[in-house]
Protein backbone atom coordinates (compact mmCIF):
# COMPACT_ATOMS: atom_id res chain seq x y z
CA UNK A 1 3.54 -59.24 57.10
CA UNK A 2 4.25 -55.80 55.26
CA UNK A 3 7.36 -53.72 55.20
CA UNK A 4 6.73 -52.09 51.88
CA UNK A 5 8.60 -55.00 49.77
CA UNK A 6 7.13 -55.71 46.54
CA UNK A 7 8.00 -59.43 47.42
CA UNK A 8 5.80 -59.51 50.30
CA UNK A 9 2.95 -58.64 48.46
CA UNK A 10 3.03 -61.18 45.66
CA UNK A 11 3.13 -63.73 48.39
CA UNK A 12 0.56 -62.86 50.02
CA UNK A 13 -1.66 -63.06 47.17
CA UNK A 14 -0.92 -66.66 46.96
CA UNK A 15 -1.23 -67.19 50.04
CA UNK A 16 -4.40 -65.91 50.59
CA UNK A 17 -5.69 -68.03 47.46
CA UNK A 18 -4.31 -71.41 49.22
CA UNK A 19 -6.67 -70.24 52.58
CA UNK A 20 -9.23 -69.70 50.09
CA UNK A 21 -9.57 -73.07 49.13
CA UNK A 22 -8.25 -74.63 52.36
CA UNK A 23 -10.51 -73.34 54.23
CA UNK A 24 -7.85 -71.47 56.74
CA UNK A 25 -8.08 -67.83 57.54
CA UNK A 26 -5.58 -65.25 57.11
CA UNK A 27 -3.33 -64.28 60.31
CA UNK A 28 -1.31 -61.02 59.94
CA UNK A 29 2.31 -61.21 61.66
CA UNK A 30 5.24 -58.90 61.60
CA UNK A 31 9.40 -59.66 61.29
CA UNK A 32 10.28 -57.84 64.21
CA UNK A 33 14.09 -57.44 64.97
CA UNK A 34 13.84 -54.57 67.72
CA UNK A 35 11.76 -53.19 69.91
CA UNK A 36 11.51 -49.53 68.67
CA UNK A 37 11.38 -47.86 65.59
CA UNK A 38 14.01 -45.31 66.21
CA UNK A 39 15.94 -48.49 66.80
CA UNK A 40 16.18 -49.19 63.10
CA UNK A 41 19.92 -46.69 62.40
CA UNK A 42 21.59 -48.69 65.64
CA UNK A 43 19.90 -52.25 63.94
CA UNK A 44 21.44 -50.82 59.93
CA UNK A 45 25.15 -50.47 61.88
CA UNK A 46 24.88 -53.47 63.86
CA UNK A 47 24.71 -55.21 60.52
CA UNK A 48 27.59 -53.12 59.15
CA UNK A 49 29.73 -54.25 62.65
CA UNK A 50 28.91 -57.82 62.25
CA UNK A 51 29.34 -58.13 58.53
CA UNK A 52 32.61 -55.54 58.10
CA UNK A 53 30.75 -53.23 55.73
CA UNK A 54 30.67 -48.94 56.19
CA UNK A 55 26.68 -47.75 55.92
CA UNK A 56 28.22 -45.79 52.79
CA UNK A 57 28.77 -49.09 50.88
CA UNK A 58 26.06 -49.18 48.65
CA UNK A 59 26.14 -53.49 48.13
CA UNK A 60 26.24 -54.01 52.04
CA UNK A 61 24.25 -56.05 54.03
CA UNK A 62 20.76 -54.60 54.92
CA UNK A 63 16.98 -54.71 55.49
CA UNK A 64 14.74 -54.18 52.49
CA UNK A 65 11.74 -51.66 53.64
CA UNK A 66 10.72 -51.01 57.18
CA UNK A 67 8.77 -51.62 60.40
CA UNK A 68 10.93 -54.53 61.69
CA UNK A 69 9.97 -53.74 65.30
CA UNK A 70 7.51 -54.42 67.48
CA UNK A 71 4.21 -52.94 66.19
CA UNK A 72 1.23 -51.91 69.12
CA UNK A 73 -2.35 -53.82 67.93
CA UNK A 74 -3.05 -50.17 66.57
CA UNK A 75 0.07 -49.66 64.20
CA UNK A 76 -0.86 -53.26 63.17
CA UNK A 77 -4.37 -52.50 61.85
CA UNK A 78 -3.30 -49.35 60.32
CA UNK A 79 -0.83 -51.06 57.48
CA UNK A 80 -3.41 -51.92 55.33
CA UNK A 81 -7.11 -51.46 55.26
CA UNK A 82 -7.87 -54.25 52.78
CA UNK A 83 -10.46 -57.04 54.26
CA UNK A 84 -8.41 -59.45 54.56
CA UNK A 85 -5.23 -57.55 56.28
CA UNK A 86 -8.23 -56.36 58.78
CA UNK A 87 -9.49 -59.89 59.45
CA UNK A 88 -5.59 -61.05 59.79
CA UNK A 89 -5.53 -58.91 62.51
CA UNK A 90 -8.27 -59.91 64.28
CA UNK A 91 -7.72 -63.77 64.07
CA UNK A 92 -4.34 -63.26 65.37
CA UNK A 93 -5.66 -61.90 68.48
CA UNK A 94 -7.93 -64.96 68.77
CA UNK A 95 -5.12 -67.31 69.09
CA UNK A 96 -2.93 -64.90 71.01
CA UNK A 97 -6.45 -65.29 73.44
CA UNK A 98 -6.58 -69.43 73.01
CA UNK A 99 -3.13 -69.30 74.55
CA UNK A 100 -2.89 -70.01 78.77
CA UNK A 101 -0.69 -68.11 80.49
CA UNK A 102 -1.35 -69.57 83.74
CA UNK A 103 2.05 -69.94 85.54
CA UNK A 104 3.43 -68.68 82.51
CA UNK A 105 5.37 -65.43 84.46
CA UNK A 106 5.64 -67.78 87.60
CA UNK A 107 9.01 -68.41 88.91
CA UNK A 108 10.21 -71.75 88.50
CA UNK A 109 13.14 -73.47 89.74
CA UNK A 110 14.47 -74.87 86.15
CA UNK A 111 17.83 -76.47 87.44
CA UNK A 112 18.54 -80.05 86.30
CA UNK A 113 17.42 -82.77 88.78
CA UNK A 114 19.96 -85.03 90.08
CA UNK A 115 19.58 -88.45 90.38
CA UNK A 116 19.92 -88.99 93.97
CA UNK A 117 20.51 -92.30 95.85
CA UNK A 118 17.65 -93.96 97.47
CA UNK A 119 17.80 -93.17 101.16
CA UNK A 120 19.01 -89.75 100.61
CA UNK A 121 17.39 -86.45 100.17
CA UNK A 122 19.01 -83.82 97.21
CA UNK A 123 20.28 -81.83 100.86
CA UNK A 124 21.43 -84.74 102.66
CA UNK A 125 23.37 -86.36 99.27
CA UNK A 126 25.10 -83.04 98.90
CA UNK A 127 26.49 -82.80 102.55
CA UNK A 128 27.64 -86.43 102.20
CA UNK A 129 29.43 -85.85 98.53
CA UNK A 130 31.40 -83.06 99.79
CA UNK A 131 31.99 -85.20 103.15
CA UNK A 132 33.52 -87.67 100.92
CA UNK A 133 35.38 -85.34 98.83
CA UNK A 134 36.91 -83.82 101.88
CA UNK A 135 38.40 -87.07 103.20
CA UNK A 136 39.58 -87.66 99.55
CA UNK A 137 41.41 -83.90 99.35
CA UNK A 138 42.75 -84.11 102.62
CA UNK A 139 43.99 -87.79 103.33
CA UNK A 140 46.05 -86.99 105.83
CA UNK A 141 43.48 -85.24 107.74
CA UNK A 142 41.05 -82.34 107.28
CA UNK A 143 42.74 -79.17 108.79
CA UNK A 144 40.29 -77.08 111.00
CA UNK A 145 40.38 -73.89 108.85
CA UNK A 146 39.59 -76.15 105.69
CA UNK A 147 36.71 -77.39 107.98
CA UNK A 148 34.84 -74.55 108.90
CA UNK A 149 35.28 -72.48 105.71
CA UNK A 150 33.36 -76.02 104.11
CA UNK A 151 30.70 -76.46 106.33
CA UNK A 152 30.38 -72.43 106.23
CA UNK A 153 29.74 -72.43 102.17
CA UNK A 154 27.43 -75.62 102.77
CA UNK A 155 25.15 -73.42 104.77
CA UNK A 156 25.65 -70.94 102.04
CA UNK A 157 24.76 -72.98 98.94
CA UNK A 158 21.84 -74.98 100.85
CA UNK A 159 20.06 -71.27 101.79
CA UNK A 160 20.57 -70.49 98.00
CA UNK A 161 19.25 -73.74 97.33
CA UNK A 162 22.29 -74.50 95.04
CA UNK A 163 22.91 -78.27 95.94
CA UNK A 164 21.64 -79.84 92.96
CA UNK A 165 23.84 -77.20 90.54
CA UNK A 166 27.02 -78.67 92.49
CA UNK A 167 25.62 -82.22 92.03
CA UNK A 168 24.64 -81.79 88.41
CA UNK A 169 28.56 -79.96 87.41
CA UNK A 170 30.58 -82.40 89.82
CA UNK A 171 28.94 -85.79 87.76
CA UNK A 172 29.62 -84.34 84.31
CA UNK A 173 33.06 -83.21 84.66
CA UNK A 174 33.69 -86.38 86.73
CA UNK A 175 32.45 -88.06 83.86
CA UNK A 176 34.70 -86.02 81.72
CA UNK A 177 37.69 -86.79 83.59
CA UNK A 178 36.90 -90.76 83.56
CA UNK A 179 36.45 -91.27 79.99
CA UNK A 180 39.90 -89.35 79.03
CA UNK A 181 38.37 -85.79 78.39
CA UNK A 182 40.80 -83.00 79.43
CA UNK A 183 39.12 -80.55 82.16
CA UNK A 184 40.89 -77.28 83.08
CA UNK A 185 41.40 -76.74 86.84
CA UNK A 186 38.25 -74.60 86.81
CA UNK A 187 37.86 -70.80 86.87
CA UNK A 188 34.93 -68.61 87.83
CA UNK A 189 33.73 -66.81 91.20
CA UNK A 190 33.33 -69.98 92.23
CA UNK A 191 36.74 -71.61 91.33
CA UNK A 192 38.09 -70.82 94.99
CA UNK A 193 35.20 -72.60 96.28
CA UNK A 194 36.60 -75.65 99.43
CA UNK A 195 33.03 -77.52 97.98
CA UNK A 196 33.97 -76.99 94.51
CA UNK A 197 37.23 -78.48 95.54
CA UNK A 198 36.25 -81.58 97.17
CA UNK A 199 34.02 -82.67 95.09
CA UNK A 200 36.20 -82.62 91.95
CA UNK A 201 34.75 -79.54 89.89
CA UNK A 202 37.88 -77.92 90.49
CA UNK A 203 41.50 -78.65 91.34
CA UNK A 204 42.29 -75.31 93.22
CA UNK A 205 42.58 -75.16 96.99
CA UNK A 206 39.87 -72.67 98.32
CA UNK A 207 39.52 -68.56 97.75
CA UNK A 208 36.62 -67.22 99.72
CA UNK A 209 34.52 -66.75 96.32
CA UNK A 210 31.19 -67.79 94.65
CA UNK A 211 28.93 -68.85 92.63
CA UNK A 212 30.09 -69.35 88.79
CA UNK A 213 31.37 -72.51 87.86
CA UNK A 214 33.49 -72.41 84.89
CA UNK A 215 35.62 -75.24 83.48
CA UNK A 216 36.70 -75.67 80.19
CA UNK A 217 37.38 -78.94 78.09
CA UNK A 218 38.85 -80.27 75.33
CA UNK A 219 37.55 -79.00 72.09
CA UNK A 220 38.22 -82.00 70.33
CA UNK A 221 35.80 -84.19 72.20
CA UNK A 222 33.24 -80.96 74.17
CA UNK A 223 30.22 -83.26 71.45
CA UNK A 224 30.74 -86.36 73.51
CA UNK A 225 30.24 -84.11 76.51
CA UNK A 226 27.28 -82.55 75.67
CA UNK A 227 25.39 -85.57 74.27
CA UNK A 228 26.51 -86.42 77.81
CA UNK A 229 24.72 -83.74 79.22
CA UNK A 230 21.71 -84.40 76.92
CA UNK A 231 20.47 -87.75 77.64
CA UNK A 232 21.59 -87.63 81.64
CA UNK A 233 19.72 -84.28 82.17
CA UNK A 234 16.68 -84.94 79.52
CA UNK A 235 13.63 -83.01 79.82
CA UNK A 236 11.68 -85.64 81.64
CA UNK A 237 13.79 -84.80 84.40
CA UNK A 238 14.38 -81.25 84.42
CA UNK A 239 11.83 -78.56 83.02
CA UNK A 240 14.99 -76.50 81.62
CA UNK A 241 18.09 -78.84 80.17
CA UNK A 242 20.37 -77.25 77.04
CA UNK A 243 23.56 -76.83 75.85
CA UNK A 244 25.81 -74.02 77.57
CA UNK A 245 26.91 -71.00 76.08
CA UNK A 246 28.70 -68.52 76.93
CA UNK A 247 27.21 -64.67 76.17
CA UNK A 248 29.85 -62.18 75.20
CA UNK A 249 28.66 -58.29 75.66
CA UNK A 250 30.77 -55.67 74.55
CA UNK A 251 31.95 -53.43 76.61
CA UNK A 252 31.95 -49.44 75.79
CA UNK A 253 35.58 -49.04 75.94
CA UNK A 254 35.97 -51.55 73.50
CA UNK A 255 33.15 -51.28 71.27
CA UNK A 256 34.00 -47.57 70.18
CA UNK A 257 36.27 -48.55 67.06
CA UNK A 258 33.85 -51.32 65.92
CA UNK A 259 30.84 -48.98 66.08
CA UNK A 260 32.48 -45.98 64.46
CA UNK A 261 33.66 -48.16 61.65
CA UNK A 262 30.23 -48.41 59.58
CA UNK A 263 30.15 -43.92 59.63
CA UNK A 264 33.40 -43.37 58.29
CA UNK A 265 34.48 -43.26 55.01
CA UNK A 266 36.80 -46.20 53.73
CA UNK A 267 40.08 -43.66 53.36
CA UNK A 268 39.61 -43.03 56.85
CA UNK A 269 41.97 -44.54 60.00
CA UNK A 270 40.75 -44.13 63.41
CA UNK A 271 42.34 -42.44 65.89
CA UNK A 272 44.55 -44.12 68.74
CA UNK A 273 42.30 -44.58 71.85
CA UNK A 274 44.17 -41.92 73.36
CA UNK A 275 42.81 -39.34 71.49
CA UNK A 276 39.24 -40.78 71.13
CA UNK A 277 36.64 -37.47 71.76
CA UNK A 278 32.71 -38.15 72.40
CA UNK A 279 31.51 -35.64 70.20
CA UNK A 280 29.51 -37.17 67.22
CA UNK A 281 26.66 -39.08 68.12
CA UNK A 282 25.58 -42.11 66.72
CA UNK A 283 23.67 -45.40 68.05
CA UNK A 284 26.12 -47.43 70.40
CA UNK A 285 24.40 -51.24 71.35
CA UNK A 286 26.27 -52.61 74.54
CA UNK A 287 25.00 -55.38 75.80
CA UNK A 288 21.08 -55.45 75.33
CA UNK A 289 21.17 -51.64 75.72
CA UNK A 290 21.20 -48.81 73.34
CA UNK A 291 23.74 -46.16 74.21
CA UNK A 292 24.52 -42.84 72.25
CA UNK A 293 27.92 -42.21 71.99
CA UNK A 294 30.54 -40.72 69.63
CA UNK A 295 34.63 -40.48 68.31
CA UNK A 296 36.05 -38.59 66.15
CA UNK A 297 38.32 -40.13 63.75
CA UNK A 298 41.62 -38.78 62.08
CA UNK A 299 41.86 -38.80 57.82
């Protein structure tokens, strides 16, 4: 790689030597952090946002040189016209050829596979889960309206060809519950869910609501949970199995003050929300999104 840093070059002198007498050729790659280069002022205050410093700080946080973005084949070959850059070039395009993309950009259904009972299909041991959980909710009888809205969201979840999602978050927060782990009631769209209910995911009578399933447990124990998670729902049965996290975006209303805080100088106080004008423009990230915005700020 090349971004102009002195560093960079000095290692790839040795680097090229090892090759040499390894027999390996050269690949050329690039530390890419965005996608465009115009990108780089929003990527320099992102850094200021997340480490607390203004862009006028001269010992902040930042990126030596430049080109951290992602370079066309053309911009690639253009860095350097030395031999071996050139050939760099070219062998990485050989193994970006050697790799099959067949299915690659196929969609794939990557939830977890239940275990399911022999006799039953993943359909079939859904219905009869939620049967059960019904009886156990309602002792005393299942009341009609309870009834239909149930077997109304079974139709629903089956079409969306949820079952196995219900299956897979009903065993591990079971499992949870039996081995002394506190479990919230649940929250979510889904919270207010009569299936959620009766199977155990969540201890709220139904809402007419769907489809995220959000519970939260005890902190102190969420690693016995997980390694849990990891060895019931191992790769060899499910193409996709990880840990769950939870991906916070910020919202523009609430990202102004953060985001004007790397422009202005350290004296400065920002002004209540109230009297917040979009005037000055400067680089705004919300979400995955770059958004040009401004405030001004009061001395």
């Amino acid at each position: 790689m090349d971004h102009g840093i002195e560093i960079e070059h000095r290692v790839r002198d040795g680097l090229l030597e090892i090759g040499k007498k390894l027999g390996i050729p050269p690949l050329v790659t690039n530390d890419s952090h965005y996608t465009y280069a115009h990108e780089a002022t929003a990527h320099d205050a992102l850094l200021c946002i997340q480490t607390g410093k203004n862009l006028s700080d001269p010992d902040r946080f930042k990126f030596d040189g430049t080109g951290y973005y992602l370079k066309s084949t053309d911009e690639m070959y253009a860095v350097d016209s030395s031999d071996a850059w050139q050939q760099g070039c070219a062998n990485t395009l050989l193994v970006a050829e050697m790799v099959d993309t067949t299915g690659m950009f196929e969609a794939k259904n990557l939830m977890p596979k239940f275990d399911i009972p022999d006799g039953y299909t993943e359909v079939t041991w859904f219905k009869e889960e939620v049967r059960r959980g019904m009886e156990r909710r309602f002792p005393g009888g299942i009341p009609d309206d309870r009834q239909k809205q149930a077997e109304y969201e079974l139709d629903v979840i089956i079409q969306m060809g949820f079952p196995g999602y219900f299956l897979v978050v009903a065993d591990f927060i079971m499992w949870a519950k039996n081995n002394g782990i506190a479990v919230g009631p649940g929250r979510g769209s889904a919270a207010g869910s009569i299936v959620a209910y009766a199977m155990g995911i969540t201890d709220l009578d139904e809402r007419i609501s769907m489809l995220i399933l959000d519970n939260v447990f005890d902190e102190g124990r969420r690693v016995e949970l997980i390694r849990y998670l990891a060895e019931e729902y191992k790769p060899t049965r499910s193409p996709c199995s990880s840990s769950v996290v939870h991906w916070r975006s910020r919202q523009a209303d609430r990202v102004v003050r953060p985001t004007g805080r790397p422009y202005r100088p350290p004296a400065a106080r920002p002004a209540p929300r109230s009297q917040v004008r979009m005037s000055v423009p400067w680089p705004l990230r919300e979400s995955q999104r770059y958004l040009h915005i401004g405030a001004s700020f009061l001395e």
